[in-house]
C-alpha atoms as a PDB file:
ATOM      1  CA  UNK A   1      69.385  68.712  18.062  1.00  0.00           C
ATOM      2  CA  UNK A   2      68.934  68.819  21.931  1.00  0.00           C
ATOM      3  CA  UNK A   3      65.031  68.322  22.749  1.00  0.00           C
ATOM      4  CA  UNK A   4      64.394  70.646  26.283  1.00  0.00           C
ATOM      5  CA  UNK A   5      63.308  67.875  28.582  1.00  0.00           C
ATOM      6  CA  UNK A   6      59.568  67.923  29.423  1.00  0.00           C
ATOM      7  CA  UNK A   7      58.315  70.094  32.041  1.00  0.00           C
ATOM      8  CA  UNK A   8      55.055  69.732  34.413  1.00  0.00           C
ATOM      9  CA  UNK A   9      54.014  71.928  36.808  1.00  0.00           C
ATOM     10  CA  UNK A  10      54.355  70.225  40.826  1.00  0.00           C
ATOM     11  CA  UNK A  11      52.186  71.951  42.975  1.00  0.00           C
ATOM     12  CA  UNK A  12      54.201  70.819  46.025  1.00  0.00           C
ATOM     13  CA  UNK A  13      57.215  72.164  44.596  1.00  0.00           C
ATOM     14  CA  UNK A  14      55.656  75.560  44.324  1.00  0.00           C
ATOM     15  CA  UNK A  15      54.281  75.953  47.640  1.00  0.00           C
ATOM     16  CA  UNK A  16      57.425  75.054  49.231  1.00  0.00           C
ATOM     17  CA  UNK A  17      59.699  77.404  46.811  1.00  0.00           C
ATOM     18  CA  UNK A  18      56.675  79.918  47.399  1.00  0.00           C
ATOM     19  CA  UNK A  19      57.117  79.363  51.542  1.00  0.00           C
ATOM     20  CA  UNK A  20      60.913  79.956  51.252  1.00  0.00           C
ATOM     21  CA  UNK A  21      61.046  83.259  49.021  1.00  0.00           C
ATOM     22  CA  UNK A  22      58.448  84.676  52.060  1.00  0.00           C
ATOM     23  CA  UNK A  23      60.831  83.470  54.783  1.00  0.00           C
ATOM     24  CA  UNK A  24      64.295  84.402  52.932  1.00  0.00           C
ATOM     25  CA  UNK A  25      62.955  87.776  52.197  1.00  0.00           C
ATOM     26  CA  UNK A  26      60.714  88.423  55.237  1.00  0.00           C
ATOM     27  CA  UNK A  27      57.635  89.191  53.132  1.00  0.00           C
ATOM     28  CA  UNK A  28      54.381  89.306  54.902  1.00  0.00           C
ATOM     29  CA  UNK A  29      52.150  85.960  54.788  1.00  0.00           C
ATOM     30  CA  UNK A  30      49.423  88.177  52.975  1.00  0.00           C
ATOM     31  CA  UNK A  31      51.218  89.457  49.863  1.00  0.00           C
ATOM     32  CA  UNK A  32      49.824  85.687  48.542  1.00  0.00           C
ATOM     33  CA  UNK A  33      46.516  87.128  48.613  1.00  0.00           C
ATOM     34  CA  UNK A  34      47.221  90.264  46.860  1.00  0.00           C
ATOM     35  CA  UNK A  35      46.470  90.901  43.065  1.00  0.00           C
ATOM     36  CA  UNK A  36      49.266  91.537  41.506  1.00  0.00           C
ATOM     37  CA  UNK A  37      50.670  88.102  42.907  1.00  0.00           C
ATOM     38  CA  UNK A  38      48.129  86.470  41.755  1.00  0.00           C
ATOM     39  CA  UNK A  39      47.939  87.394  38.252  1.00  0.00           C
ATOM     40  CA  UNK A  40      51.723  87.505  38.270  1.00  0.00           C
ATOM     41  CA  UNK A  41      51.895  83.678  38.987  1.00  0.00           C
ATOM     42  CA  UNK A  42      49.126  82.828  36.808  1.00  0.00           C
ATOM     43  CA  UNK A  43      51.098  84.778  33.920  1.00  0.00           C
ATOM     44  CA  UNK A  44      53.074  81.703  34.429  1.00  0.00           C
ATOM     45  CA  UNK A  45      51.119  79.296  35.449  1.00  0.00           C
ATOM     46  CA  UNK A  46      47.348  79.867  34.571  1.00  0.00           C
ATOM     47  CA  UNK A  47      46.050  76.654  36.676  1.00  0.00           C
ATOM     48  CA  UNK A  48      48.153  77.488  39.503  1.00  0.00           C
ATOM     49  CA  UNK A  49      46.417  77.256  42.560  1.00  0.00           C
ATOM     50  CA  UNK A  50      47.879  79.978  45.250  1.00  0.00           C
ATOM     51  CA  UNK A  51      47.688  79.392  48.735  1.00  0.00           C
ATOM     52  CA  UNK A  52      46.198  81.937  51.464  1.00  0.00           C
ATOM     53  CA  UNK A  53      48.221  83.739  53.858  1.00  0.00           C
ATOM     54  CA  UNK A  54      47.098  80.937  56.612  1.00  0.00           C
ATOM     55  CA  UNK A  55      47.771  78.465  54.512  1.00  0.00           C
ATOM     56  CA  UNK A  56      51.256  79.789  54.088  1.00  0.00           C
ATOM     57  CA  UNK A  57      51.402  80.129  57.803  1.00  0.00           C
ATOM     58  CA  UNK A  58      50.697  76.646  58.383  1.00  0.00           C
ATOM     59  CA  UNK A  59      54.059  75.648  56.020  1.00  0.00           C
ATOM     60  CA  UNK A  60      56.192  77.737  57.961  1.00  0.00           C
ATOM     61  CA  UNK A  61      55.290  76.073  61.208  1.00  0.00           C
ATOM     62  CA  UNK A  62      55.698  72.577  59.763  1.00  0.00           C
ATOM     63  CA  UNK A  63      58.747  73.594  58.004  1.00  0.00           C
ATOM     64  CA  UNK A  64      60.359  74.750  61.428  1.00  0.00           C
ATOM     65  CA  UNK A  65      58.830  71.652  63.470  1.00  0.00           C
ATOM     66  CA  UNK A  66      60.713  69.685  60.817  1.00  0.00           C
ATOM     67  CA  UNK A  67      64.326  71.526  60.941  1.00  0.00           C
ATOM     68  CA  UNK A  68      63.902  71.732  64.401  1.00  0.00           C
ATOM     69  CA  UNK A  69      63.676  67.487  64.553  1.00  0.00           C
ATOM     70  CA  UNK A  70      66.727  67.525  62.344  1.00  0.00           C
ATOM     71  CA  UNK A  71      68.853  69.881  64.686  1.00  0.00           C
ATOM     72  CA  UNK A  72      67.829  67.753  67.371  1.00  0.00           C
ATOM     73  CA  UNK A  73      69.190  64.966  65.959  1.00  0.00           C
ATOM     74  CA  UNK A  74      72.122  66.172  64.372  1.00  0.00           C
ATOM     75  CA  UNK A  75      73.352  67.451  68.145  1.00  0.00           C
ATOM     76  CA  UNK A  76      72.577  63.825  69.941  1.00  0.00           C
ATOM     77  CA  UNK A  77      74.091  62.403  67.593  1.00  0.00           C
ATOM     78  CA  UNK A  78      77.427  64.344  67.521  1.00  0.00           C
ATOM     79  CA  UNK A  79      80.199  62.075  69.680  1.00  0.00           C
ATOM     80  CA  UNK A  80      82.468  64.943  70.724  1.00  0.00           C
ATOM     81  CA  UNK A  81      81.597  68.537  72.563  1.00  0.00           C
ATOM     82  CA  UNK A  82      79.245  70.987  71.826  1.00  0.00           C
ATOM     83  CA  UNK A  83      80.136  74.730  72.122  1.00  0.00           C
ATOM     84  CA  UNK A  84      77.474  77.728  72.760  1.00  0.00           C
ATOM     85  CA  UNK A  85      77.911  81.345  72.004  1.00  0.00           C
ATOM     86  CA  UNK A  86      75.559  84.072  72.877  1.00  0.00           C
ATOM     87  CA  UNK A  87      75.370  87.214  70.808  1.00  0.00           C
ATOM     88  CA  UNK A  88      73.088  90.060  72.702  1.00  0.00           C
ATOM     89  CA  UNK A  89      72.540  93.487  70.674  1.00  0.00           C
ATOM     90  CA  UNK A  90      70.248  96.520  69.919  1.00  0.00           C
ATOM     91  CA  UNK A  91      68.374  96.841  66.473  1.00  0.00           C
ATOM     92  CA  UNK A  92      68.392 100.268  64.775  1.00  0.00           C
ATOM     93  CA  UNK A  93      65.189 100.205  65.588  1.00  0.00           C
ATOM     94  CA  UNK A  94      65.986 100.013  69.542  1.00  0.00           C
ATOM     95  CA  UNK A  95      64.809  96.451  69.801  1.00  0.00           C
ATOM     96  CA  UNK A  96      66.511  94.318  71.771  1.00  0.00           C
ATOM     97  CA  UNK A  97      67.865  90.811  70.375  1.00  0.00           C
ATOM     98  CA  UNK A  98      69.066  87.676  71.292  1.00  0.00           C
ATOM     99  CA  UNK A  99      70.450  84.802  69.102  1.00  0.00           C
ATOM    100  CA  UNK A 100      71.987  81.507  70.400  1.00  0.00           C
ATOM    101  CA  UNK A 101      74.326  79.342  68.080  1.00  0.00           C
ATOM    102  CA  UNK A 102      75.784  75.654  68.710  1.00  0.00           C
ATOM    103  CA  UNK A 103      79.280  74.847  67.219  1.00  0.00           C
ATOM    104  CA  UNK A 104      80.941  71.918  66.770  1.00  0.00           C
ATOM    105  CA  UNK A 105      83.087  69.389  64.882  1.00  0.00           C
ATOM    106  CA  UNK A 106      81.747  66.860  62.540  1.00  0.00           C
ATOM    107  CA  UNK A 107      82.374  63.507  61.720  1.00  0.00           C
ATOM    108  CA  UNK A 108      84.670  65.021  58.754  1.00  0.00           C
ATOM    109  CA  UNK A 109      86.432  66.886  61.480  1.00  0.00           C
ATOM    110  CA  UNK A 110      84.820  70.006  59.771  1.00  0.00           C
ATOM    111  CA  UNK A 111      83.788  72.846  62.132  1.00  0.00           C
ATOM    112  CA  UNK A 112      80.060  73.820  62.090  1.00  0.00           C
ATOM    113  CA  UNK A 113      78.153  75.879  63.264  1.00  0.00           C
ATOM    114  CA  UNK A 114      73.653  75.834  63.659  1.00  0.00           C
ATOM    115  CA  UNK A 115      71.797  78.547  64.796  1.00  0.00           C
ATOM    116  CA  UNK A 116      69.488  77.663  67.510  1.00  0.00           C
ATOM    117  CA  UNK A 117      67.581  80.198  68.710  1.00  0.00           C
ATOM    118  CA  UNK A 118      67.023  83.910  67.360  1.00  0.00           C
ATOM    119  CA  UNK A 119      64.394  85.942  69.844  1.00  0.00           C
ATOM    120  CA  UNK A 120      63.588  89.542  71.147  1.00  0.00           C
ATOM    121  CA  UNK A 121      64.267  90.359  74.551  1.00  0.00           C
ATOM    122  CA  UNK A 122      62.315  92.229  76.559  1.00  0.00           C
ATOM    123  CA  UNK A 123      64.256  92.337  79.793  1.00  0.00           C
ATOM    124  CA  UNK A 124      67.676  94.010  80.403  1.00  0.00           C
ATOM    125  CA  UNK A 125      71.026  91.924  79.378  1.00  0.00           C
ATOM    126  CA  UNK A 126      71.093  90.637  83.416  1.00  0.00           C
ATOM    127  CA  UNK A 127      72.528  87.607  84.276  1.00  0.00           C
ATOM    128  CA  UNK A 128      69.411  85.829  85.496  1.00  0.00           C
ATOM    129  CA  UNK A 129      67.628  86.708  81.976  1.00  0.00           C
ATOM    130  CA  UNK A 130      70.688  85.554  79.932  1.00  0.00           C
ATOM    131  CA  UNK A 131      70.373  82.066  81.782  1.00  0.00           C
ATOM    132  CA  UNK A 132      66.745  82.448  81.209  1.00  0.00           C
ATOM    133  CA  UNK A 133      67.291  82.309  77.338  1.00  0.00           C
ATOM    134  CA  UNK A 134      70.697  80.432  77.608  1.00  0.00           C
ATOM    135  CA  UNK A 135      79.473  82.597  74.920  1.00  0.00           C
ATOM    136  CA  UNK A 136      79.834  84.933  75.936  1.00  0.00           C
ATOM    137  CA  UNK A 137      81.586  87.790  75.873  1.00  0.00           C
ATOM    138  CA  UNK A 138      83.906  89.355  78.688  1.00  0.00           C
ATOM    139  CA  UNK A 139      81.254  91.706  80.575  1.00  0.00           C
ATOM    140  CA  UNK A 140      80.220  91.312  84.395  1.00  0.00           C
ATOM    141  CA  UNK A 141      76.363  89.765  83.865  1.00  0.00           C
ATOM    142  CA  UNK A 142      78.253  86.895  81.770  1.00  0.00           C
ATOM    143  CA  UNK A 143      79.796  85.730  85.244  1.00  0.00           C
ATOM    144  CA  UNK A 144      76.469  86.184  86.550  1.00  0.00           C
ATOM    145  CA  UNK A 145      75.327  84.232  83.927  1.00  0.00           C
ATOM    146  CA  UNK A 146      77.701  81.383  84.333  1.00  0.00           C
ATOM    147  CA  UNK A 147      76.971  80.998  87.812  1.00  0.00           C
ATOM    148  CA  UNK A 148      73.915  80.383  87.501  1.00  0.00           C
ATOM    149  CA  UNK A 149      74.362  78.442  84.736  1.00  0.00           C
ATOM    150  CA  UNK A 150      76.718  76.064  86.644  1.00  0.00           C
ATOM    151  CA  UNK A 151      74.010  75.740  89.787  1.00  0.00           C
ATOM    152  CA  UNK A 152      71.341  74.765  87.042  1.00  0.00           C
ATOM    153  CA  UNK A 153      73.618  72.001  85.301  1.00  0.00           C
ATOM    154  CA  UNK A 154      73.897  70.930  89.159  1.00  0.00           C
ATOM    155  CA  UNK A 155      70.446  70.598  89.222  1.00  0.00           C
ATOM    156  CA  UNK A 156      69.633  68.697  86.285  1.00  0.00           C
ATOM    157  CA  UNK A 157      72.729  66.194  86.735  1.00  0.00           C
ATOM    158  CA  UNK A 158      75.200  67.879  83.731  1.00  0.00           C
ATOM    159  CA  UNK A 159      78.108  68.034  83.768  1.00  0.00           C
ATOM    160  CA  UNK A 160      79.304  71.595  83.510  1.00  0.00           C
ATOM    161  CA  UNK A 161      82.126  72.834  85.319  1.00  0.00           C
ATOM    162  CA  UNK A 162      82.383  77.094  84.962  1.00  0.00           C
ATOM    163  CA  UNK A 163      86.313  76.987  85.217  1.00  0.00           C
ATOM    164  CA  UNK A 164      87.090  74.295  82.334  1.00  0.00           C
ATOM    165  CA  UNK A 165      83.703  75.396  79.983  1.00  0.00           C
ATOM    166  CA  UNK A 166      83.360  78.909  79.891  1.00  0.00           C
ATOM    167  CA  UNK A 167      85.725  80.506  77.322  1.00  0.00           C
ATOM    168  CA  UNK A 168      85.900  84.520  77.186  1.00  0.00           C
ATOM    169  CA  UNK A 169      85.076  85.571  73.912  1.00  0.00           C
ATOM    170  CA  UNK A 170      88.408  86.752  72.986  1.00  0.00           C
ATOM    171  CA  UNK A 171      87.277  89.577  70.471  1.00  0.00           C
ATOM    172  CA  UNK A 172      86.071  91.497  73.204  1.00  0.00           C
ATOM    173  CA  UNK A 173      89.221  91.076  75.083  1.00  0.00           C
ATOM    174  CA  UNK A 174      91.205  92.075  71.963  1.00  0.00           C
ATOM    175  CA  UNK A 175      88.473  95.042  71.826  1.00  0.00           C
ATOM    176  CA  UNK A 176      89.135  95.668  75.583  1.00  0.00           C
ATOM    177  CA  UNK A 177      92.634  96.073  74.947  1.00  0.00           C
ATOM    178  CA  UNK A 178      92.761  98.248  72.097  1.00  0.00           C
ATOM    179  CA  UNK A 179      90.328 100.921  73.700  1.00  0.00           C
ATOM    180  CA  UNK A 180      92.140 101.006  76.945  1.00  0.00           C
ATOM    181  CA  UNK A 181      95.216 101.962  74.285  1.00  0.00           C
ATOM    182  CA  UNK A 182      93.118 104.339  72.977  1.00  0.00           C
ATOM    183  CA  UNK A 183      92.592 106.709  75.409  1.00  0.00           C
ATOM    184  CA  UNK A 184      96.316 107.662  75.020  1.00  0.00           C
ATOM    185  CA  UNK A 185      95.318 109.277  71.885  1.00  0.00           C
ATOM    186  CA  UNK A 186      91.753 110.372  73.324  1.00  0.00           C
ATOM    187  CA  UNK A 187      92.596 114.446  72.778  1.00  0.00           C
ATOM    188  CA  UNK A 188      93.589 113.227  68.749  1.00  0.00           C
ATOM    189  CA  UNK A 189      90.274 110.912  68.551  1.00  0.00           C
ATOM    190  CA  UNK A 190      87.970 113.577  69.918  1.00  0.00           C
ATOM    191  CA  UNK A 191      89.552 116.299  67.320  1.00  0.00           C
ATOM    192  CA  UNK A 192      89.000 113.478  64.625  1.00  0.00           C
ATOM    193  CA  UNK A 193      85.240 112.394  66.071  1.00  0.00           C
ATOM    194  CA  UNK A 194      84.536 116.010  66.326  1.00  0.00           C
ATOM    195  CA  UNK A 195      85.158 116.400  62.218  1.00  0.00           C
ATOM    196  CA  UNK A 196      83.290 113.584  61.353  1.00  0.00           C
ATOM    197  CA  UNK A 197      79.953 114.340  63.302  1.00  0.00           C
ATOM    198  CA  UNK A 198      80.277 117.802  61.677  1.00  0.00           C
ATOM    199  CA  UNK A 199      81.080 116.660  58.548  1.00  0.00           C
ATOM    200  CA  UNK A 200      77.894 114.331  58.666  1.00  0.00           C
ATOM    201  CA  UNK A 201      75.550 116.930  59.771  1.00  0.00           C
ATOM    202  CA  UNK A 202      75.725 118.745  56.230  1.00  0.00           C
ATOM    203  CA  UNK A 203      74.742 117.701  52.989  1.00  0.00           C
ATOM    204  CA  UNK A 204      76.849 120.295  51.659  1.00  0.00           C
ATOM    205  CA  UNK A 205      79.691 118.996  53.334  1.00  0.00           C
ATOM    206  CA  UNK A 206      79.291 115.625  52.711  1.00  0.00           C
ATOM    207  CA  UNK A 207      79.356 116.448  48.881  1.00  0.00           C
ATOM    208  CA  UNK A 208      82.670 118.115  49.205  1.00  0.00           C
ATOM    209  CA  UNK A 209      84.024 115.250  50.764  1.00  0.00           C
ATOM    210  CA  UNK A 210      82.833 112.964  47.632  1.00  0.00           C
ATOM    211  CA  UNK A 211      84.358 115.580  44.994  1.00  0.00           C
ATOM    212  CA  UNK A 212      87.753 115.673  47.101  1.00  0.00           C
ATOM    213  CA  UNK A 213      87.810 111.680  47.043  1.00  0.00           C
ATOM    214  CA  UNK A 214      86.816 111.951  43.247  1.00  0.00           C
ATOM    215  CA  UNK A 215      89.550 114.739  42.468  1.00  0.00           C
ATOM    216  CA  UNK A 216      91.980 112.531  43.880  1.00  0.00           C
ATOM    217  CA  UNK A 217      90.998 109.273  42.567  1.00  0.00           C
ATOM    218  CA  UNK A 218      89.989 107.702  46.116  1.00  0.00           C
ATOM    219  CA  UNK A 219      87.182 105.550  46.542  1.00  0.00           C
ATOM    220  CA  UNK A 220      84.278 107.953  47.356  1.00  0.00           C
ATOM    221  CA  UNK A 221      84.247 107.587  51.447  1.00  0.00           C
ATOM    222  CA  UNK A 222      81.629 107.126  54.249  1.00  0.00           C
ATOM    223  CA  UNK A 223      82.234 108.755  57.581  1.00  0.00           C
ATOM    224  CA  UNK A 224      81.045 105.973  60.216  1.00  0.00           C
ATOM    225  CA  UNK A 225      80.971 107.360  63.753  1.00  0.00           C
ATOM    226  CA  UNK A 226      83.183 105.186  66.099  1.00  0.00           C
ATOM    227  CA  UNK A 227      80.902 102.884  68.315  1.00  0.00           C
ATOM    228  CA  UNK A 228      83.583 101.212  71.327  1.00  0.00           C
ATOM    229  CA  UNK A 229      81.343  98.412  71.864  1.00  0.00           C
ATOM    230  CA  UNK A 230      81.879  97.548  68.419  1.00  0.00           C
ATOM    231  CA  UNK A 231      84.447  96.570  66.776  1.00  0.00           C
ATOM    232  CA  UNK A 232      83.506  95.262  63.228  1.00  0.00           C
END
């Protein structure tokens, strides 16, 4: 018979796993310090010694100073080209976001990809606050953008040339394409938009729907109101 192997408790081990669940699922540094945490961990662990909220706080800044050194030196150490997209959008919440990823081939010739930056803007989407915060997609402040992009690489003696390293982000030039079709249709679409905004504005409604999709054995639908600038 198989003996379980021996386990101890590692303090270190916790704290980190502990640091990680808070980050992962964006709980607040304090629920450490509440009750039911406490005596939920020491239900498994009775000598388990919790950390505070600043104490937590202090983890996550040492765990980003850390994966921040690694990036670094994963990028100066990668021998071929380094690609940048920008993604700009509005939160549900109308907060304004900005998040900057680095792509690239590795050494297995396997693409990557690292998130760099992830921050809140507080200015409009111009091209002088893009450059600010550092692809881009196809609209006018992203030529802005490269411009002045191309007079700071100038500047700081890189070499960046705007008409060999700035790609159009192709998905919004597909998008482009298909909405400009669109508007062939645009008395049909209305019609159709028209239904689903009214169909969405009543419960009642909205439960018909479900028990026609049910009576004829289709997946029970959701009505999603058409944005143009979006097109996933």
């Amino acid at each position: 018979m198989l003996k379980a192997p021996k386990w101890s408790y590692d303090h270190n081990e916790m704290i980190n796993n502990q640091v990680k669940w808070i980050v992962i699922k964006q709980h607040a540094f304090t629920i450490a310090e509440e009750p039911d945490f406490i005596n939920f961990i020491h239900s498994l662990h009775p000598t388990a010694k919790i950390p505070s909220a600043d104490t937590i706080k202090s983890h996550i800044l040492n765990f980003y100073r850390t994966d921040k050194e690694k990036v670094q030196n994963i990028l100066l150490n990668i021998s071929g080209k380094i690609s940048f997209t920008i993604d700009c959008w509005t939160s549900p919440s109308v907060k304004s976001f900005l998040s900057i990823t680095a792509h690239f081939i590795d050494k297995n010739w396997k693409l990557q990809h690292i998130l760099l930056d992830f921050l809140e803007m507080f200015d409009s989407y111009t091209g002088q606050n893009l450059k600010e915060t550092f692809v881009t997609d196809n609209a006018s402040n992203n030529a802005v953008f490269i411009r002045l992009l191309t007079n700071w690489a100038i500047e700081k003696r890189i070499s960046f040339d705007k008409n060999d390293n700035h790609f159009r982000c192709f998905a919004h030039v597909i998008n482009l394409s298909v909405q400009a079709a669109l508007t062939q249709l645009e008395s049909e679409i209305s019609k159709l938009r028209d239904l689903v905004n009214r169909i969405r504005a009543f419960s009642l409604r909205r439960e018909k729907l479900k028990m026609a999709c049910k009576n004829n054995q289709l997946k029970d639908l959701t009505l999603i109101p058409d944005v143009p600038t979006r097109w996933n």
